[in-house]
C-alpha atoms as a PDB file:
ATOM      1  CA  UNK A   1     113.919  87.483  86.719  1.00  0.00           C
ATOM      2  CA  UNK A   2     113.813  84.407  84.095  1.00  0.00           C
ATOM      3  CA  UNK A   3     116.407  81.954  83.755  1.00  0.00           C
ATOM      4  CA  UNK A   4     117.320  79.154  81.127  1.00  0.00           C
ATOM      5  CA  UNK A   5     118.366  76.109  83.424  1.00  0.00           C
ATOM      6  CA  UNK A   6     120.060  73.505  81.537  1.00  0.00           C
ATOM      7  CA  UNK A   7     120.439  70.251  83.183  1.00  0.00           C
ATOM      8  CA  UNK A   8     120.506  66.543  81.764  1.00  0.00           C
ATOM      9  CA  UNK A   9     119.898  64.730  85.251  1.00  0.00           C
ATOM     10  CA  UNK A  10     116.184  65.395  85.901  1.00  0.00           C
ATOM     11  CA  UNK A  11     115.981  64.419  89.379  1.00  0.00           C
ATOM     12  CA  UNK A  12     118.641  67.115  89.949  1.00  0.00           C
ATOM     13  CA  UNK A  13     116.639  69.809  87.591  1.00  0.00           C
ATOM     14  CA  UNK A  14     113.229  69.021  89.030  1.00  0.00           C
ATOM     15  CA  UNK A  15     115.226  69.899  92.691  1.00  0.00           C
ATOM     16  CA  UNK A  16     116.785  73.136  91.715  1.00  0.00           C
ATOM     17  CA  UNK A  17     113.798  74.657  89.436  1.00  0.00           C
ATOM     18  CA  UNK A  18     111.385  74.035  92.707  1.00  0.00           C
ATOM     19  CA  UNK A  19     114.478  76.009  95.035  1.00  0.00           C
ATOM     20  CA  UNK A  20     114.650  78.805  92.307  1.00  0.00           C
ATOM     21  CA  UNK A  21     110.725  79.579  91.177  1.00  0.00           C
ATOM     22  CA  UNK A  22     110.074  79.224  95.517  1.00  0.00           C
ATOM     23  CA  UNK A  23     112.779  82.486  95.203  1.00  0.00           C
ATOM     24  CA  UNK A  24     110.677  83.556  92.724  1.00  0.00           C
ATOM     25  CA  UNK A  25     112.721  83.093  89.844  1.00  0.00           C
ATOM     26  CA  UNK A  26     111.164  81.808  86.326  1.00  0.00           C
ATOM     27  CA  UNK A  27     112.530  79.039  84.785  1.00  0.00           C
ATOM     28  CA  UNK A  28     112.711  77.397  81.410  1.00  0.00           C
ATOM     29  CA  UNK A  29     114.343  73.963  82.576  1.00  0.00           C
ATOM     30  CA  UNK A  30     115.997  71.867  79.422  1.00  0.00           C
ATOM     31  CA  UNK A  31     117.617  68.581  79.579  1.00  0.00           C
ATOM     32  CA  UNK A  32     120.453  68.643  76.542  1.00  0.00           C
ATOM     33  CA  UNK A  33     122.612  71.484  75.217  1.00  0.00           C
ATOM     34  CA  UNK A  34     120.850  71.721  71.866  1.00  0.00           C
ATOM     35  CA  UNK A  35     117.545  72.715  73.526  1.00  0.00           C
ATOM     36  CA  UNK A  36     119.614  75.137  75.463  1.00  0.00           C
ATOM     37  CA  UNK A  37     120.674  76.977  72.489  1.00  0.00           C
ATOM     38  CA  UNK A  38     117.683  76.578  70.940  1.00  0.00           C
ATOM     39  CA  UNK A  39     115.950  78.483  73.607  1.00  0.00           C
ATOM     40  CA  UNK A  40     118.867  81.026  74.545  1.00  0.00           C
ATOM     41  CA  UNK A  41     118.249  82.234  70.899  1.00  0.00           C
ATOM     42  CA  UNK A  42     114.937  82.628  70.831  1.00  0.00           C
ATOM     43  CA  UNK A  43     114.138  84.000  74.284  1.00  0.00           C
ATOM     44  CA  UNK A  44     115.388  86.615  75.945  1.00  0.00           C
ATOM     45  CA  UNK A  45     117.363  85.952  79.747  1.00  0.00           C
ATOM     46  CA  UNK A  46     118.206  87.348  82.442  1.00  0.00           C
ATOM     47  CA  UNK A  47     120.848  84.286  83.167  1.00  0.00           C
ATOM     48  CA  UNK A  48     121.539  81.165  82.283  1.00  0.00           C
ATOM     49  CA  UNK A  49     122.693  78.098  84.076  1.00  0.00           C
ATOM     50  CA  UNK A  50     124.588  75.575  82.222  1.00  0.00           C
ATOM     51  CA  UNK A  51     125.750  72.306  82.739  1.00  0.00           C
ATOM     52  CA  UNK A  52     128.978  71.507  81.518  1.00  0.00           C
ATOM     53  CA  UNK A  53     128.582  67.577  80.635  1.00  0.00           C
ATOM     54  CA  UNK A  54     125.340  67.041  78.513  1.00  0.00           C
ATOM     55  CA  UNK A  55     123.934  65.572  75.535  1.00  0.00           C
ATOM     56  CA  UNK A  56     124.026  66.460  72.319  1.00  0.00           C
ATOM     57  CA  UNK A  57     126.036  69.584  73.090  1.00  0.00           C
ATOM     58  CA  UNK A  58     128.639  70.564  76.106  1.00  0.00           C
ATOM     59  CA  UNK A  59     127.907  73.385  78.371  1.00  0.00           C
ATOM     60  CA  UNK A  60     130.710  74.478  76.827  1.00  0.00           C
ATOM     61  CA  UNK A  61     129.876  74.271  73.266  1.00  0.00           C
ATOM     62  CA  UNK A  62     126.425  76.412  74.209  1.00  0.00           C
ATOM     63  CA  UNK A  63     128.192  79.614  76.099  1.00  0.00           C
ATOM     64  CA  UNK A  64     131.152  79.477  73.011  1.00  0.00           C
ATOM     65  CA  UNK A  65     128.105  79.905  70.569  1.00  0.00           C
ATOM     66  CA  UNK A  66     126.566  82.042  72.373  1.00  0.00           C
ATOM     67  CA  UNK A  67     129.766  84.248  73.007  1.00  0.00           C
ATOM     68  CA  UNK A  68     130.434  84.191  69.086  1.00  0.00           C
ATOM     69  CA  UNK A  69     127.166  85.322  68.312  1.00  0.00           C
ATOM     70  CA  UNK A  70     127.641  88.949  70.850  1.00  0.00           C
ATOM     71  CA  UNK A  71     125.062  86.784  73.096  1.00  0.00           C
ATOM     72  CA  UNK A  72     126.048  88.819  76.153  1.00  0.00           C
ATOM     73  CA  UNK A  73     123.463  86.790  78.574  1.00  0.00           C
ATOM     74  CA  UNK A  74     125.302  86.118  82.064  1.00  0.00           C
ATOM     75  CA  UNK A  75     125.915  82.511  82.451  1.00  0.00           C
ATOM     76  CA  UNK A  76     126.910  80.442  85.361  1.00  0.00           C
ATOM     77  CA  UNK A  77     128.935  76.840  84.338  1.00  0.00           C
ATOM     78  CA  UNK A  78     127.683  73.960  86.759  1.00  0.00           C
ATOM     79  CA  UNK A  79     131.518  71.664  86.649  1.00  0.00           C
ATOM     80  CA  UNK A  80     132.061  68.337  87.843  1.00  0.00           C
ATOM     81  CA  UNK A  81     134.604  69.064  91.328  1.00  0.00           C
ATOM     82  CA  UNK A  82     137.300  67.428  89.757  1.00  0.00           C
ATOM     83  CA  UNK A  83     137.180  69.368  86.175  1.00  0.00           C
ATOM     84  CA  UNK A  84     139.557  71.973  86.832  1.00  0.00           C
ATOM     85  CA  UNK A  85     140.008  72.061  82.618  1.00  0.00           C
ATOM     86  CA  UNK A  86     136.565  72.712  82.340  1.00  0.00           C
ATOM     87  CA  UNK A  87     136.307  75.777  84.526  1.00  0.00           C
ATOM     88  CA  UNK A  88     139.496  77.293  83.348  1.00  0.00           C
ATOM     89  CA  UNK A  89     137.676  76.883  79.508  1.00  0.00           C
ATOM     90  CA  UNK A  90     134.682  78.050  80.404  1.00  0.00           C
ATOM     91  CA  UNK A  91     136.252  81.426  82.243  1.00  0.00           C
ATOM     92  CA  UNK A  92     137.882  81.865  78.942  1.00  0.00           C
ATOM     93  CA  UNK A  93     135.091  81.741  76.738  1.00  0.00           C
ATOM     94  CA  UNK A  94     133.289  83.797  78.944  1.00  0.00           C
ATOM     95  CA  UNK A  95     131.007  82.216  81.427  1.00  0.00           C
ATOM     96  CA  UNK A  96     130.483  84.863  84.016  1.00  0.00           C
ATOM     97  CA  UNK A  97     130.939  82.526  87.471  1.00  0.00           C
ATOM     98  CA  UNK A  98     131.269  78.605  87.843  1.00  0.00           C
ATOM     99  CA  UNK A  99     129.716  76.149  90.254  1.00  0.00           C
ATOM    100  CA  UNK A 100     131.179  72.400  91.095  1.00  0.00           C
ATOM    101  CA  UNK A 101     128.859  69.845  91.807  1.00  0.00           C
ATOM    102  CA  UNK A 102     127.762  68.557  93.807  1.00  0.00           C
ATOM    103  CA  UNK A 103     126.276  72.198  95.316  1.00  0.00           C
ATOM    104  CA  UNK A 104     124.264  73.820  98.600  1.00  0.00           C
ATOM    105  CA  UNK A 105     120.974  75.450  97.012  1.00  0.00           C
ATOM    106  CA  UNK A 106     121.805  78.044  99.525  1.00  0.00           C
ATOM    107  CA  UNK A 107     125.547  78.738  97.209  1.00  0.00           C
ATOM    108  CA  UNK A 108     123.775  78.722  94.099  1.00  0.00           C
ATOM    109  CA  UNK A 109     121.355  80.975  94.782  1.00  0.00           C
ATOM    110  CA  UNK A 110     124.490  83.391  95.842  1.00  0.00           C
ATOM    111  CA  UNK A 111     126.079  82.436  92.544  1.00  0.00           C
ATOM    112  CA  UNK A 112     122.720  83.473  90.650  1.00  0.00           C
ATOM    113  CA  UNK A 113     121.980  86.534  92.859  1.00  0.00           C
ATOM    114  CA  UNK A 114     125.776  87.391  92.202  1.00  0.00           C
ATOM    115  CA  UNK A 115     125.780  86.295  88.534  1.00  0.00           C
ATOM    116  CA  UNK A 116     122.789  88.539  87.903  1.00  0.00           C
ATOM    117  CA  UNK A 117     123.864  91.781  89.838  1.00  0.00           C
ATOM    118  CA  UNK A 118     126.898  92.003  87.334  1.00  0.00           C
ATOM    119  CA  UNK A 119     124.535  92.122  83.883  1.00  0.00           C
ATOM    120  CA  UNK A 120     125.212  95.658  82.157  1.00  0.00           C
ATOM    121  CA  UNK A 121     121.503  96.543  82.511  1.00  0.00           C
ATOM    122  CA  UNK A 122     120.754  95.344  86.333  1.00  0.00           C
ATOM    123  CA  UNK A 123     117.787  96.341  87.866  1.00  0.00           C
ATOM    124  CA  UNK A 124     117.764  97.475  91.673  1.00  0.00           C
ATOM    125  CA  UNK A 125     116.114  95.165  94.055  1.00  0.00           C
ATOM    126  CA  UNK A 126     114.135  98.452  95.255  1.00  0.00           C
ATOM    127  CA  UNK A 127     111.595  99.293  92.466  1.00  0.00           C
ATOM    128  CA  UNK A 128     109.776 102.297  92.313  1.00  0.00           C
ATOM    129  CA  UNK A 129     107.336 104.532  90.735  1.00  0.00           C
ATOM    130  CA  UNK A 130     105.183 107.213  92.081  1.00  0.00           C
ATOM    131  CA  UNK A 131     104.883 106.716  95.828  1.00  0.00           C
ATOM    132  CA  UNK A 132     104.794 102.896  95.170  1.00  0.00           C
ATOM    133  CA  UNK A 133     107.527 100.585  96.013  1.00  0.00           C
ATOM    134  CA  UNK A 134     108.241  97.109  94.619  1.00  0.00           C
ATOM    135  CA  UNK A 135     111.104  95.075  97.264  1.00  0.00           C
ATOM    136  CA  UNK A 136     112.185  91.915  95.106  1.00  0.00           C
ATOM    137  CA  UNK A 137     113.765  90.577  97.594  1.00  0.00           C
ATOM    138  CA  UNK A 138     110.768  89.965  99.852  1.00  0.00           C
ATOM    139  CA  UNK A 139     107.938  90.842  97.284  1.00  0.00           C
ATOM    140  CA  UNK A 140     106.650  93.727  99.517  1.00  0.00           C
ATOM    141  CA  UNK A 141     104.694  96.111  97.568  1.00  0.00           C
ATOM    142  CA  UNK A 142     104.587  99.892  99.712  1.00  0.00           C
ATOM    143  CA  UNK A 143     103.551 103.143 100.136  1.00  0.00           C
ATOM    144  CA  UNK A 144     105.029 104.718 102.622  1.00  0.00           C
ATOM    145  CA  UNK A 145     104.515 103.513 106.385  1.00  0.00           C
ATOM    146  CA  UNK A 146     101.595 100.919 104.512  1.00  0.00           C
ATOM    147  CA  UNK A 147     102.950  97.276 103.060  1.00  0.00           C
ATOM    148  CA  UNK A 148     101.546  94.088 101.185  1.00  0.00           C
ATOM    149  CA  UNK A 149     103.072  91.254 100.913  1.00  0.00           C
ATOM    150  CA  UNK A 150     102.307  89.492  97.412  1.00  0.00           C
ATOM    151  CA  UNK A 151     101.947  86.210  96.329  1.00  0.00           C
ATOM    152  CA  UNK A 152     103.879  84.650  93.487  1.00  0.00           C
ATOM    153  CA  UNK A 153     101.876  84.606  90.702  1.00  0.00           C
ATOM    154  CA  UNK A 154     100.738  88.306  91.906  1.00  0.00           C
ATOM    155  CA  UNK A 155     104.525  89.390  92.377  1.00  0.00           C
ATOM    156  CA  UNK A 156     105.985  87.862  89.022  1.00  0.00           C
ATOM    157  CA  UNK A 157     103.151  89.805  87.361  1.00  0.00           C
ATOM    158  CA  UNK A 158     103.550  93.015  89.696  1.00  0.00           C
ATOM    159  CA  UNK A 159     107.110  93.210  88.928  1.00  0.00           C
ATOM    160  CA  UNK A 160     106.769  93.190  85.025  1.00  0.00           C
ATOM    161  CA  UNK A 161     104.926  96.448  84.908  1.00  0.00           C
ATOM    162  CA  UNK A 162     108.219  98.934  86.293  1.00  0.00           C
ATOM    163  CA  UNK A 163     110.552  96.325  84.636  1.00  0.00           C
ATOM    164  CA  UNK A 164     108.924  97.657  81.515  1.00  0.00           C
ATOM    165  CA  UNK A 165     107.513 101.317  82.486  1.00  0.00           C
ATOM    166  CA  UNK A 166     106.022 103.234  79.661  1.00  0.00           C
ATOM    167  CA  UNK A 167     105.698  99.968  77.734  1.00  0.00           C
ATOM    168  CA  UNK A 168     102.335  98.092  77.162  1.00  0.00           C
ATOM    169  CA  UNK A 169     101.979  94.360  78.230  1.00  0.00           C
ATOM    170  CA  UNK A 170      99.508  92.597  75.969  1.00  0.00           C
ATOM    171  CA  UNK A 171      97.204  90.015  77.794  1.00  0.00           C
ATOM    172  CA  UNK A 172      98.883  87.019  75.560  1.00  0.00           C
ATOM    173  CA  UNK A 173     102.303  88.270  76.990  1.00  0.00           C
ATOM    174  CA  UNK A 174     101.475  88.587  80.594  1.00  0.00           C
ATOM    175  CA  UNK A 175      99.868  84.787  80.245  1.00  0.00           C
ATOM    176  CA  UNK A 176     102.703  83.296  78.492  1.00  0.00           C
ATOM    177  CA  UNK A 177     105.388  84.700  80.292  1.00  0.00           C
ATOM    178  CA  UNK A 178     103.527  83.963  84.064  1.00  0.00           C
ATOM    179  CA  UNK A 179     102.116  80.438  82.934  1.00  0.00           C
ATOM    180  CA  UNK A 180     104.304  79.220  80.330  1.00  0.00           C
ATOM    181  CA  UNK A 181     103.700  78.703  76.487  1.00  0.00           C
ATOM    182  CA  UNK A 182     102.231  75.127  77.404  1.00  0.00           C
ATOM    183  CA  UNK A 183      99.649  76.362  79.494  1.00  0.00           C
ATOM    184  CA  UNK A 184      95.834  75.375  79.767  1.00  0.00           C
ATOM    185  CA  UNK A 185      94.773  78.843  81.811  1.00  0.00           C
ATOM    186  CA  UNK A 186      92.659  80.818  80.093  1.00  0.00           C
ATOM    187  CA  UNK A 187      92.858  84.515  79.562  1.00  0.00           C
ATOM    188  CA  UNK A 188      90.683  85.093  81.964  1.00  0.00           C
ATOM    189  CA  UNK A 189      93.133  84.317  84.628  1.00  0.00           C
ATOM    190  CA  UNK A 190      95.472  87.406  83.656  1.00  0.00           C
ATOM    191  CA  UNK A 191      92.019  89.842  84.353  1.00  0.00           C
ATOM    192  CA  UNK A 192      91.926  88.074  87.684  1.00  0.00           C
ATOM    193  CA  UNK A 193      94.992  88.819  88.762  1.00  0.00           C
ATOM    194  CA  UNK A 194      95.116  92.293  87.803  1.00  0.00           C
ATOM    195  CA  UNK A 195      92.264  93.145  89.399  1.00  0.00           C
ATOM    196  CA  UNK A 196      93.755  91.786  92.598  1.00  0.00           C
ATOM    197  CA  UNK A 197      96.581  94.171  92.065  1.00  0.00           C
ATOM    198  CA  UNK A 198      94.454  97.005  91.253  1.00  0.00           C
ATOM    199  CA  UNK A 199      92.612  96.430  94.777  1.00  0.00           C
ATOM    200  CA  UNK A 200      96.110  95.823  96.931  1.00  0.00           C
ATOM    201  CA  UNK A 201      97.182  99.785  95.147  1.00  0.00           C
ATOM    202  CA  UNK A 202      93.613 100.807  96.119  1.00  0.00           C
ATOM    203  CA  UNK A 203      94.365  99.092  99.667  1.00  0.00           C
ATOM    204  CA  UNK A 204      97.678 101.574  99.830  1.00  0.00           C
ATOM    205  CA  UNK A 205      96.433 104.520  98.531  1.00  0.00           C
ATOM    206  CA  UNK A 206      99.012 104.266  95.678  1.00  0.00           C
ATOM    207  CA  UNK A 207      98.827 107.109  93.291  1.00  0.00           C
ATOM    208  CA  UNK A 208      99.939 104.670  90.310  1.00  0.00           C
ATOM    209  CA  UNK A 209      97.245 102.403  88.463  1.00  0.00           C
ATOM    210  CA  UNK A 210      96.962 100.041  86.449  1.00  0.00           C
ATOM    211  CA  UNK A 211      95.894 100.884  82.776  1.00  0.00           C
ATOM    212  CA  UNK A 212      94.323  98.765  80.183  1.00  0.00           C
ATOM    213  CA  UNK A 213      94.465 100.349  76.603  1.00  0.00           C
ATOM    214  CA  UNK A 214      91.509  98.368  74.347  1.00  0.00           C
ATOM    215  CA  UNK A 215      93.366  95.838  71.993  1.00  0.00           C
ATOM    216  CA  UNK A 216      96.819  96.902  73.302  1.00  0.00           C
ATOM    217  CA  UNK A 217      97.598  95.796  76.871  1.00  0.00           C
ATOM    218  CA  UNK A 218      98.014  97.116  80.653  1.00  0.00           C
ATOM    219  CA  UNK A 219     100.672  99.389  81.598  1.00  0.00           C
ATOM    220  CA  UNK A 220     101.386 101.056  85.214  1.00  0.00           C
ATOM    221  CA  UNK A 221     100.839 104.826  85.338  1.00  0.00           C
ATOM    222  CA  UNK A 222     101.212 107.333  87.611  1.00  0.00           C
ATOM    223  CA  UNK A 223      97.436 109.303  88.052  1.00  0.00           C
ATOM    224  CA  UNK A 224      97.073 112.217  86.348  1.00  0.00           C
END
């Protein structure tokens, strides 16, 4: 699951990004409500989490845009406790959940777990194809009676290939969208790490590979 993650007080950002990507989340983190359009519109989210007082533009400016432009993405308002006004407006322009500050991690994960479940095209937290079984919520790959527990970097990638079954994954893709646009890795990494999923399927006797298609990308198949 990505999320945009629009906060202005970087101490607090820095704080809630490290809570979120150790719950395997990915985050795009941006510190003023321009940037947060900016990137809204040219990414695509599974949820966004906005702050309501920022610079340059209001939480509240950012999810009315948004909402005028058929921008659908779920979005949870972070409020000041006392801003009653603020939460009523930002139910009304159609913010999907709100949040006063200051918050338990453990209640906004909740809030994003619930914000997320309620998007038109959820995704189960059971994945599955073939015999193989992808648990999000503990990123447990199994077949049958046999498990693996995955690391991070193996699960975000592990979990884009029945997120986007039949589709091919380019190597570019699967580096920018597991290390970031700003990242120094190589493509080598992304051969790595497939190849360490490819042995953990061996491991469970899957009967679903991994597939590279020359000059196209990798896409999870069930064998012929």
């Amino acid at each position: 699951m990505k999320l945009l993650y629009a906060e202005d007080e970087r101490s607090l950002s820095e704080a809630v990004v490290d809570v979120l990507e150790y719950h395997n989340y990915r985050v795009d983190p941006v510190y003023d409500g321009q940037d947060a359009l900016d990137y809204a519109e040219t990414e695509r989210y599974d949820g966004i989490i906005l702050d309501v007082m920022m610079p340059r533009r209001s939480g509240l400016e950012v999810l009315e845009t948004l909402r005028a432009r058929g921008d659908a993405t779920p979005v949870l308002l972070l409020t000041a406790k006392a801003e009653v006004e603020d939460r009523i407006r930002g139910l009304d322009l159609g913010a999907d959940d709100y949040l006063p500050k200051p918050f338990a991690m453990g209640e906004l994960l909740a809030r994003v777990r619930a914000m997320l479940r309620r998007r038109a095209d959820y995704t189960p937290d059971l994945l599955t194809l073939g015999n193989l079984s992808l648990d999000r919520q503990n990123c447990t790959l199994s077949v049958g009676e046999r498990r693996c527990q995955l690391p991070k970097l193996e699960y975000r990638m592990m979990e884009l290939f029945p997120l986007n079954q039949g589709v091919c994954i380019s190597t570019e893709d699967l580096l920018v969208k597991l290390w970031g646009y700003d990242t120094d890795a190589e493509l080598g990494v992304v051969w790595v790490y497939i190849s360490y999923l490819r042995k953990k399927l061996a491991q469970l006797e899957a009967n679903v590979v991994i597939t590279a298609k020359r000059g196209i990308g990798y896409t999870l198949e069930v064998k012929p």
